[in-house]
PDB file of N, CA and C in Angstrom:
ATOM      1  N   UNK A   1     -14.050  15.404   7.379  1.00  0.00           N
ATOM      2  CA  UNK A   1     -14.755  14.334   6.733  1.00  0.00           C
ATOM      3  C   UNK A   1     -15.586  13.546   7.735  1.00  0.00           C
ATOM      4  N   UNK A   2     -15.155  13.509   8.823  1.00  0.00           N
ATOM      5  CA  UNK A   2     -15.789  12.347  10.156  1.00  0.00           C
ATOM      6  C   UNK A   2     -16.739  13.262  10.095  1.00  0.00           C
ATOM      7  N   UNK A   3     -16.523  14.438  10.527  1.00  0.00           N
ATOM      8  CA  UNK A   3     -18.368  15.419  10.777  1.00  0.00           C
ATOM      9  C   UNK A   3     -19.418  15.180   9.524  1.00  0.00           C
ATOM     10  N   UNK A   4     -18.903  15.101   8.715  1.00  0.00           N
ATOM     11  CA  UNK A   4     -19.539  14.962   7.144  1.00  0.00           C
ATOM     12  C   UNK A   4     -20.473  12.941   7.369  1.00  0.00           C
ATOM     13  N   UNK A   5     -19.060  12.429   7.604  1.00  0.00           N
ATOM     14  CA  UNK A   5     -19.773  11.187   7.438  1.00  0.00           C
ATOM     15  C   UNK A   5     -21.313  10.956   9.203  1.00  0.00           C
ATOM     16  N   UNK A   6     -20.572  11.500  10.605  1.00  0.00           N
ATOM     17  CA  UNK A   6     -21.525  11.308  11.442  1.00  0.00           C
ATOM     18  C   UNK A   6     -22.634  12.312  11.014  1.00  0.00           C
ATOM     19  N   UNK A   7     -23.108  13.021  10.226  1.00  0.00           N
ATOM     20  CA  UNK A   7     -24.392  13.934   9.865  1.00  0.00           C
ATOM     21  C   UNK A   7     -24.961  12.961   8.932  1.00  0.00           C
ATOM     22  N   UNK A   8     -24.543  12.144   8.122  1.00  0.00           N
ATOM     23  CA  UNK A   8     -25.366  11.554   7.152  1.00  0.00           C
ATOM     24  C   UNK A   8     -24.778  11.802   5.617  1.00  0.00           C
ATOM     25  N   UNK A   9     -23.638  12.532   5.914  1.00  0.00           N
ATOM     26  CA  UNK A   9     -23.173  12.796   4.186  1.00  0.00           C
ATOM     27  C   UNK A   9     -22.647  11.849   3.262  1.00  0.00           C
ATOM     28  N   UNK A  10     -22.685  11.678   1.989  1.00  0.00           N
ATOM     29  CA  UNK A  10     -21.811  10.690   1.299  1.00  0.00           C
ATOM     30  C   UNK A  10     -20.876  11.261   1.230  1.00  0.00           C
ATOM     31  N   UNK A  11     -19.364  10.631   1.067  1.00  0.00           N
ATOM     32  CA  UNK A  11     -18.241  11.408   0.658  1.00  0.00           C
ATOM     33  C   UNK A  11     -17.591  10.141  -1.070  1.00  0.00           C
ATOM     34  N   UNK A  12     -17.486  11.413  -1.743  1.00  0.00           N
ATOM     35  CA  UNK A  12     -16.434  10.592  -2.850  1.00  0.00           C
ATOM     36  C   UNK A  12     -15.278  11.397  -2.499  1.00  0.00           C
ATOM     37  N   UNK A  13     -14.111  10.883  -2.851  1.00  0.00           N
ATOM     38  CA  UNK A  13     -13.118  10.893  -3.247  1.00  0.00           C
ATOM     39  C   UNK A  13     -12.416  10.368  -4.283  1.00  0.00           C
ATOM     40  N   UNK A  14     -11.350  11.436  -4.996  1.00  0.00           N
ATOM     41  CA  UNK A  14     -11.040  10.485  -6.286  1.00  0.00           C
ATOM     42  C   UNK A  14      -9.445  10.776  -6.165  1.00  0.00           C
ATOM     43  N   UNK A  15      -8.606  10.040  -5.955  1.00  0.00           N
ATOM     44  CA  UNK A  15      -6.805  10.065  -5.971  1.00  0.00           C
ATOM     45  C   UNK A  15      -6.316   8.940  -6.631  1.00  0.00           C
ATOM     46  N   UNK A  16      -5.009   9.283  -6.678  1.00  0.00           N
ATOM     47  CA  UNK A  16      -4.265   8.270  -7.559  1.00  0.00           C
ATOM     48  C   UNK A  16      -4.185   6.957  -7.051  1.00  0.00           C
ATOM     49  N   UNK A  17      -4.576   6.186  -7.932  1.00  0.00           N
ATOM     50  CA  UNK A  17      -4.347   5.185  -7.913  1.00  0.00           C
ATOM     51  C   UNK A  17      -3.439   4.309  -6.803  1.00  0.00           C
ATOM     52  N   UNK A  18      -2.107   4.934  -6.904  1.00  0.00           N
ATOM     53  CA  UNK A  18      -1.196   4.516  -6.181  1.00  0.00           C
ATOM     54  C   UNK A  18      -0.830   4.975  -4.886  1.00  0.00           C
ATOM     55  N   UNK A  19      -1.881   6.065  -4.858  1.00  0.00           N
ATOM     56  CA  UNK A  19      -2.539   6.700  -3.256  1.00  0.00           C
ATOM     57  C   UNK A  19      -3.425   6.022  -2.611  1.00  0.00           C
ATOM     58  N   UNK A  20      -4.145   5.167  -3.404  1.00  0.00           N
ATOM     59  CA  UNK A  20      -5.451   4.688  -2.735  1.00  0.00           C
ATOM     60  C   UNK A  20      -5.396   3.746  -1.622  1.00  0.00           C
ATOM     61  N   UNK A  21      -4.559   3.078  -1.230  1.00  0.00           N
ATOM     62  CA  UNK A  21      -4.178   2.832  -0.096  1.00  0.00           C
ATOM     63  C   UNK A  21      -3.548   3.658   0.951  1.00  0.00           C
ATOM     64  N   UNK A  22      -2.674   4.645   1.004  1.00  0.00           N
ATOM     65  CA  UNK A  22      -2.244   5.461   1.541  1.00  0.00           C
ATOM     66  C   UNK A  22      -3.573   6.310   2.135  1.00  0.00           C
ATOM     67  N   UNK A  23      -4.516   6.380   1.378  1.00  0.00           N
ATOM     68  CA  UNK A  23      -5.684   7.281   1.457  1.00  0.00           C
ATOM     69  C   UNK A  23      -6.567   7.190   2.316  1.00  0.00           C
ATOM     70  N   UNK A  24      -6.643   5.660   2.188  1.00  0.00           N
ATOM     71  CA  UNK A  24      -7.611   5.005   3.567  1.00  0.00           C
ATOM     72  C   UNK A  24      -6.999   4.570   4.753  1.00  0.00           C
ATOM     73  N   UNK A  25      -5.468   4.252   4.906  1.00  0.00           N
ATOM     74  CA  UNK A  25      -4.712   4.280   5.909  1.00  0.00           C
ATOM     75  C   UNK A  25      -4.830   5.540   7.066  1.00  0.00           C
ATOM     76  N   UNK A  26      -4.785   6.938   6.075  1.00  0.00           N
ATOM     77  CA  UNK A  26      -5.134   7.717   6.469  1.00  0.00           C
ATOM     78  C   UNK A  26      -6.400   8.199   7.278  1.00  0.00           C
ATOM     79  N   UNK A  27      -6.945   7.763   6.280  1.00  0.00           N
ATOM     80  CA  UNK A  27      -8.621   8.309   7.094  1.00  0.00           C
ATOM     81  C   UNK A  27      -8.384   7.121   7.908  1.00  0.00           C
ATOM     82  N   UNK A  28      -8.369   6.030   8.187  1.00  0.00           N
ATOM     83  CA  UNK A  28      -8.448   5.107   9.141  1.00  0.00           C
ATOM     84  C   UNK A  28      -7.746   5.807  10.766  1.00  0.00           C
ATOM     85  N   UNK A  29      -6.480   6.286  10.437  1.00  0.00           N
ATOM     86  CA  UNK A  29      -6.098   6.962  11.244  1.00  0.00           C
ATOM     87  C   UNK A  29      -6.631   8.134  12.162  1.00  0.00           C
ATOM     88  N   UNK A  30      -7.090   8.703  11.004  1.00  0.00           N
ATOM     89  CA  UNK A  30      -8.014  10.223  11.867  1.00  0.00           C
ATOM     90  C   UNK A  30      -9.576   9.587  12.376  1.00  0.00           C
ATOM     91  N   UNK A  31      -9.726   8.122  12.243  1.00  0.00           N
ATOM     92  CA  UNK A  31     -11.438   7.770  13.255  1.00  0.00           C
ATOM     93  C   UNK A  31     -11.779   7.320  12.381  1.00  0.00           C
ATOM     94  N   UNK A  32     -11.551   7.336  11.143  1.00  0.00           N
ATOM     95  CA  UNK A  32     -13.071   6.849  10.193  1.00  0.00           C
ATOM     96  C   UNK A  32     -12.957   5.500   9.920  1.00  0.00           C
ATOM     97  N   UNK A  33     -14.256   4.626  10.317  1.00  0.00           N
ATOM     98  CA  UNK A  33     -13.958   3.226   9.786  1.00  0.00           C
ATOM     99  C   UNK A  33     -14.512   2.838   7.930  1.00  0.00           C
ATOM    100  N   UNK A  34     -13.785   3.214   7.424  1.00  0.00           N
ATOM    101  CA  UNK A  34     -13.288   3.218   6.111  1.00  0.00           C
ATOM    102  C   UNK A  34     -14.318   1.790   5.473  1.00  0.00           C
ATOM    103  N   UNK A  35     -13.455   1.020   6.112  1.00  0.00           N
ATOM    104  CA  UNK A  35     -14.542  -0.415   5.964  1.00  0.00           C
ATOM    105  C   UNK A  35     -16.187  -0.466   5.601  1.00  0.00           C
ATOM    106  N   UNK A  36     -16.651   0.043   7.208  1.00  0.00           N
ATOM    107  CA  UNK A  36     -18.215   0.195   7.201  1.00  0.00           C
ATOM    108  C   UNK A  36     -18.800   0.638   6.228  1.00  0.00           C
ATOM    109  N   UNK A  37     -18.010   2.528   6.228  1.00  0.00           N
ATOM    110  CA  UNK A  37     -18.657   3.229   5.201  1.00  0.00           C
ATOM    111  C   UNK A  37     -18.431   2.851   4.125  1.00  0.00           C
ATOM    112  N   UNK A  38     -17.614   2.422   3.487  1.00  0.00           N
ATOM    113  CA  UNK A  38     -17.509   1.387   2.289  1.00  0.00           C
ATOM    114  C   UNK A  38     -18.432   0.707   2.048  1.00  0.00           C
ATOM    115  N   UNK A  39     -18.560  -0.248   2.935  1.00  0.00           N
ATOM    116  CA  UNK A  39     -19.712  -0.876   2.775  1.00  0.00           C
ATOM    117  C   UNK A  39     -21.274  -0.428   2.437  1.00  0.00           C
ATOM    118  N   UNK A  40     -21.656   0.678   3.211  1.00  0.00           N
ATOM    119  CA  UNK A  40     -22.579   1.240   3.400  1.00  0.00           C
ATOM    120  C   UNK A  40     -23.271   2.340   1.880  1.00  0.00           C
ATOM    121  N   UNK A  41     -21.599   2.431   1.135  1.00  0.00           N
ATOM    122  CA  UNK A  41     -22.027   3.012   0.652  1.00  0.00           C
ATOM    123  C   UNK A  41     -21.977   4.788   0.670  1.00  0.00           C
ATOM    124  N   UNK A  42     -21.621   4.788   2.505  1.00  0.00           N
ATOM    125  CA  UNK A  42     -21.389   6.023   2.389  1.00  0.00           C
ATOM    126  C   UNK A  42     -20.119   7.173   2.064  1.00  0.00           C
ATOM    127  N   UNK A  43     -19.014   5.812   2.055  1.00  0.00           N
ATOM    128  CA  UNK A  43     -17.588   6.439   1.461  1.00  0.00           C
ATOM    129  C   UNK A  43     -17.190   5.679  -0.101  1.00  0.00           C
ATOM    130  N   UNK A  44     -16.996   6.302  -1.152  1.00  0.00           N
ATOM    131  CA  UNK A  44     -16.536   5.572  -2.086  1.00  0.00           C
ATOM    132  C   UNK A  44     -14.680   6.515  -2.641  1.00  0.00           C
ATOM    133  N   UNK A  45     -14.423   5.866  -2.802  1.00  0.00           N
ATOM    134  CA  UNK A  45     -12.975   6.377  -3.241  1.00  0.00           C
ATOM    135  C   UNK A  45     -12.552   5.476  -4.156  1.00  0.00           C
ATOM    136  N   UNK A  46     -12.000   6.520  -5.281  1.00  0.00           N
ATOM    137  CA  UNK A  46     -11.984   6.056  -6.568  1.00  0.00           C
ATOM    138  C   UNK A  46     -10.764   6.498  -7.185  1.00  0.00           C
ATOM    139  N   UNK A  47     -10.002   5.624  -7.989  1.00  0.00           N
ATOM    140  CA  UNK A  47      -8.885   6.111  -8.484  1.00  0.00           C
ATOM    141  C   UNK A  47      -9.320   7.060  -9.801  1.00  0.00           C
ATOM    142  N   UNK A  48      -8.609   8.234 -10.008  1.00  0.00           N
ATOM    143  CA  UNK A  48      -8.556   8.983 -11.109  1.00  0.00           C
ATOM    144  C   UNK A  48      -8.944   8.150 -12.507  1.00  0.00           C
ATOM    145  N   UNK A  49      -8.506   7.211 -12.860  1.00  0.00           N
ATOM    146  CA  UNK A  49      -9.060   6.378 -14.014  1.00  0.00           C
ATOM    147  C   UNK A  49     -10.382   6.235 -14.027  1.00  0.00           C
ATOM    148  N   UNK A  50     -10.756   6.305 -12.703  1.00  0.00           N
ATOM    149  CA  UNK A  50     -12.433   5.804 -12.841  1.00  0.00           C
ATOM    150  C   UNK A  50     -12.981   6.679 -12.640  1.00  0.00           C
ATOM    151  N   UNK A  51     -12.675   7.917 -12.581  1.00  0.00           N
ATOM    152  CA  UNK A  51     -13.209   9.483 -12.581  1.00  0.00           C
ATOM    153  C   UNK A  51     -13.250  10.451 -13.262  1.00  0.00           C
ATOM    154  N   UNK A  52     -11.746  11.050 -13.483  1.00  0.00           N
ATOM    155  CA  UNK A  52     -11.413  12.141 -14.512  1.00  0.00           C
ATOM    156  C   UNK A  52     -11.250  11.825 -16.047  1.00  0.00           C
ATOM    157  N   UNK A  53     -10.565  10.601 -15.703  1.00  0.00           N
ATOM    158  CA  UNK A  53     -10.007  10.088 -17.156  1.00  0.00           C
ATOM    159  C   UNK A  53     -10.892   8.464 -17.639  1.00  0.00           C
ATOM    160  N   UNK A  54     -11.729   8.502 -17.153  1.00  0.00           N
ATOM    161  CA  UNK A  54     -12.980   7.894 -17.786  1.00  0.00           C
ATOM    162  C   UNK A  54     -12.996   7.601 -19.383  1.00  0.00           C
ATOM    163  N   UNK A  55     -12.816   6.426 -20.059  1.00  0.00           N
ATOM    164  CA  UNK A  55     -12.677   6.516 -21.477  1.00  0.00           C
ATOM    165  C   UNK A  55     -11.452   6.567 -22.112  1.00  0.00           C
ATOM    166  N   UNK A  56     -10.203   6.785 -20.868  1.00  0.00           N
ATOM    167  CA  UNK A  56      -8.957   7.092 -21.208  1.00  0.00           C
ATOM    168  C   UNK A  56      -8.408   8.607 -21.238  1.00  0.00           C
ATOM    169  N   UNK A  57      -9.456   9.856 -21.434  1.00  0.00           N
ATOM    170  CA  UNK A  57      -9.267  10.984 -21.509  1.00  0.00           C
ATOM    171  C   UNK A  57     -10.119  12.163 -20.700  1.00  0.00           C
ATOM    172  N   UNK A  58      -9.510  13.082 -20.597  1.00  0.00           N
ATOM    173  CA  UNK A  58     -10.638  13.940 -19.483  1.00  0.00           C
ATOM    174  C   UNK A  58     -11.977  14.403 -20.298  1.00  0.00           C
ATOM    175  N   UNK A  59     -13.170  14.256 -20.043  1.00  0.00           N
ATOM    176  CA  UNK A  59     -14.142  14.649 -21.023  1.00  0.00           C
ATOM    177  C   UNK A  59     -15.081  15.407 -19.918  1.00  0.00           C
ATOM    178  N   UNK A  60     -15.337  16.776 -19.795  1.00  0.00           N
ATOM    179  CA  UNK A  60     -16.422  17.220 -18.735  1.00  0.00           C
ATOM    180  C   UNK A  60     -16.861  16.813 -18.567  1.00  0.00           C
ATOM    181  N   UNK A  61     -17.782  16.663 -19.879  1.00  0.00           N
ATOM    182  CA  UNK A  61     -19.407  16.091 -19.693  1.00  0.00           C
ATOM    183  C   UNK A  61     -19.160  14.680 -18.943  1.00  0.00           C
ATOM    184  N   UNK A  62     -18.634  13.904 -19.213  1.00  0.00           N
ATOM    185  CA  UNK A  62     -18.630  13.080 -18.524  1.00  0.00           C
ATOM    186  C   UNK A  62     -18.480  12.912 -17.062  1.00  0.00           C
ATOM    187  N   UNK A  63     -17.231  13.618 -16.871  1.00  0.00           N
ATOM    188  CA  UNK A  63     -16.717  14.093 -15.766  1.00  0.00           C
ATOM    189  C   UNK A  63     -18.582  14.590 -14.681  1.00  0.00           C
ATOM    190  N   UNK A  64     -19.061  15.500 -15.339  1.00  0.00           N
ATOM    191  CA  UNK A  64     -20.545  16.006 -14.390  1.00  0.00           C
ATOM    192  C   UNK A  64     -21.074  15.239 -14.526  1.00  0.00           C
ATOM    193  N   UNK A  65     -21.574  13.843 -15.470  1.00  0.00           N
ATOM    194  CA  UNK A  65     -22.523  13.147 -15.276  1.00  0.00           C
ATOM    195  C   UNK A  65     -21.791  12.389 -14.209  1.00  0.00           C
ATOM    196  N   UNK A  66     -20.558  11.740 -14.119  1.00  0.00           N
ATOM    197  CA  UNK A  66     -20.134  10.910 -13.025  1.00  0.00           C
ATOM    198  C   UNK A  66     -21.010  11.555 -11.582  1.00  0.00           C
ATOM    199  N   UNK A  67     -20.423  12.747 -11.320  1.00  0.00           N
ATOM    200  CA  UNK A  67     -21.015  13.693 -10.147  1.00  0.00           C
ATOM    201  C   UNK A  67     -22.378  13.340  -9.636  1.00  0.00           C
ATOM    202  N   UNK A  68     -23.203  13.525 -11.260  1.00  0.00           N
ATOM    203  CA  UNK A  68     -24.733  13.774 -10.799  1.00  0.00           C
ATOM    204  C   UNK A  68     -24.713  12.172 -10.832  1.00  0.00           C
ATOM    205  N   UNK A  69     -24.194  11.175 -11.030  1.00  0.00           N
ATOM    206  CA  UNK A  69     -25.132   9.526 -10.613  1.00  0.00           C
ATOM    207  C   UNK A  69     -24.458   9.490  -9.356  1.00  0.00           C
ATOM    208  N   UNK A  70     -23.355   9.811  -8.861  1.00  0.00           N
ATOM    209  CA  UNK A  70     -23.000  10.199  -7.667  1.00  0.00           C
ATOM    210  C   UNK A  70     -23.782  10.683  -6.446  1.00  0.00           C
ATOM    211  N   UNK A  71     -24.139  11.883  -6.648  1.00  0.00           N
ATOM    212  CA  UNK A  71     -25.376  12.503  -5.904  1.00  0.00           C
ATOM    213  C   UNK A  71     -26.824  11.389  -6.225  1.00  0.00           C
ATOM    214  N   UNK A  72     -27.172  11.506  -6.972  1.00  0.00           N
ATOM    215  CA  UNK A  72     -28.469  10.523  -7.341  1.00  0.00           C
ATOM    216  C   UNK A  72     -27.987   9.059  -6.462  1.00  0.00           C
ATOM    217  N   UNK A  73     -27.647   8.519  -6.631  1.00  0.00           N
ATOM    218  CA  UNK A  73     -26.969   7.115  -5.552  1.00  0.00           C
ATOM    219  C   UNK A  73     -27.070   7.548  -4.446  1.00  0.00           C
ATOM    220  N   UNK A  74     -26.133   8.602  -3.662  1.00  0.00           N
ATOM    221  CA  UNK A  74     -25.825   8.880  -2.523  1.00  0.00           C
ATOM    222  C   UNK A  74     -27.644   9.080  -1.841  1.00  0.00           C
ATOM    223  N   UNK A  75     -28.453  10.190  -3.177  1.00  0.00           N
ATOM    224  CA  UNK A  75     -30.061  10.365  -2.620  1.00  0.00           C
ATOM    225  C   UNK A  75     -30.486   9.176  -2.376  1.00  0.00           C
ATOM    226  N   UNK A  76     -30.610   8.442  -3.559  1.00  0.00           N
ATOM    227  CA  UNK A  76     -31.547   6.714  -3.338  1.00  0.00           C
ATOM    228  C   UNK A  76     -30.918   6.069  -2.120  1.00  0.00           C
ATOM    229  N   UNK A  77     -29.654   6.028  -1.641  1.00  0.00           N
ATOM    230  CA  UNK A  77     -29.293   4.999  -0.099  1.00  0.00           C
ATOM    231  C   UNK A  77     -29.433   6.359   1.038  1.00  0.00           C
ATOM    232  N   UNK A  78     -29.931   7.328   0.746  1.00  0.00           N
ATOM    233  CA  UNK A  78     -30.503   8.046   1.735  1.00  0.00           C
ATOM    234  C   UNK A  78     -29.572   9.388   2.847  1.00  0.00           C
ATOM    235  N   UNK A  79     -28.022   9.570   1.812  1.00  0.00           N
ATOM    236  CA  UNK A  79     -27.597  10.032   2.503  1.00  0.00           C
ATOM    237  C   UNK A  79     -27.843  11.794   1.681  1.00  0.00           C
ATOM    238  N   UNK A  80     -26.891  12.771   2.732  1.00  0.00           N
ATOM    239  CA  UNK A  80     -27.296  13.940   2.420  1.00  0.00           C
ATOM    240  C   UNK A  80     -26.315  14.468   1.062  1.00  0.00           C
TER     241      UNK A  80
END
C-alpha cells in the first residue's frame, strides 16, 4: 500500500466497522501516515455499511457506482 500511496495512487478500503481502528493502527505501523492521506484524500477507509451494504442491503449496482465516484474523485484530486 505505501508503494501505491508514494506513486500517487488513491487507496479505498472497506472493513468492519469494528476493525476500523485496528485498520489504521495497522497501516500506521507499517509507515503510512494515515492522518495526512486522510486528509488529502488519498486514503479513505470505510466501514462495510458505507460500502457493500449501502441502503441496508448488498445491491451491485450500487456497489459499482460507489467504485466508479470513487475512481472519478480519486481522478478530479489528481491521483492515479
Amino acid at each position: 500500500m505505501q508503494d501505491g500511496l508514494d506513486t500517487g495512487d488513491r487507496n479505498l478500503q472497506i472493513v468492519d466497522k469494528g476493525h476500523l481502528p485496528e485498520r489504521l493502527i495497522r497501516l500506521e505501523q507499517s509507515g503510512v501516515d494515515t492522518a495526512a492521506a486522510e486528509r488529502t484524500g488519498q486514503l479513505e477507509v470505510r466501514p462495510w455499511e458505507n460500502a457493500y451494504l449501502r441502503g441496508g442491503r448488498f445491491d451491485q449496482q450500487a456497489m459499482l457506482a460507489l467504485i466508479e465516484e470513487v475512481l472519478d474523485a480519486g481522478k478530479r484530486q489528481g491521483f492515479g
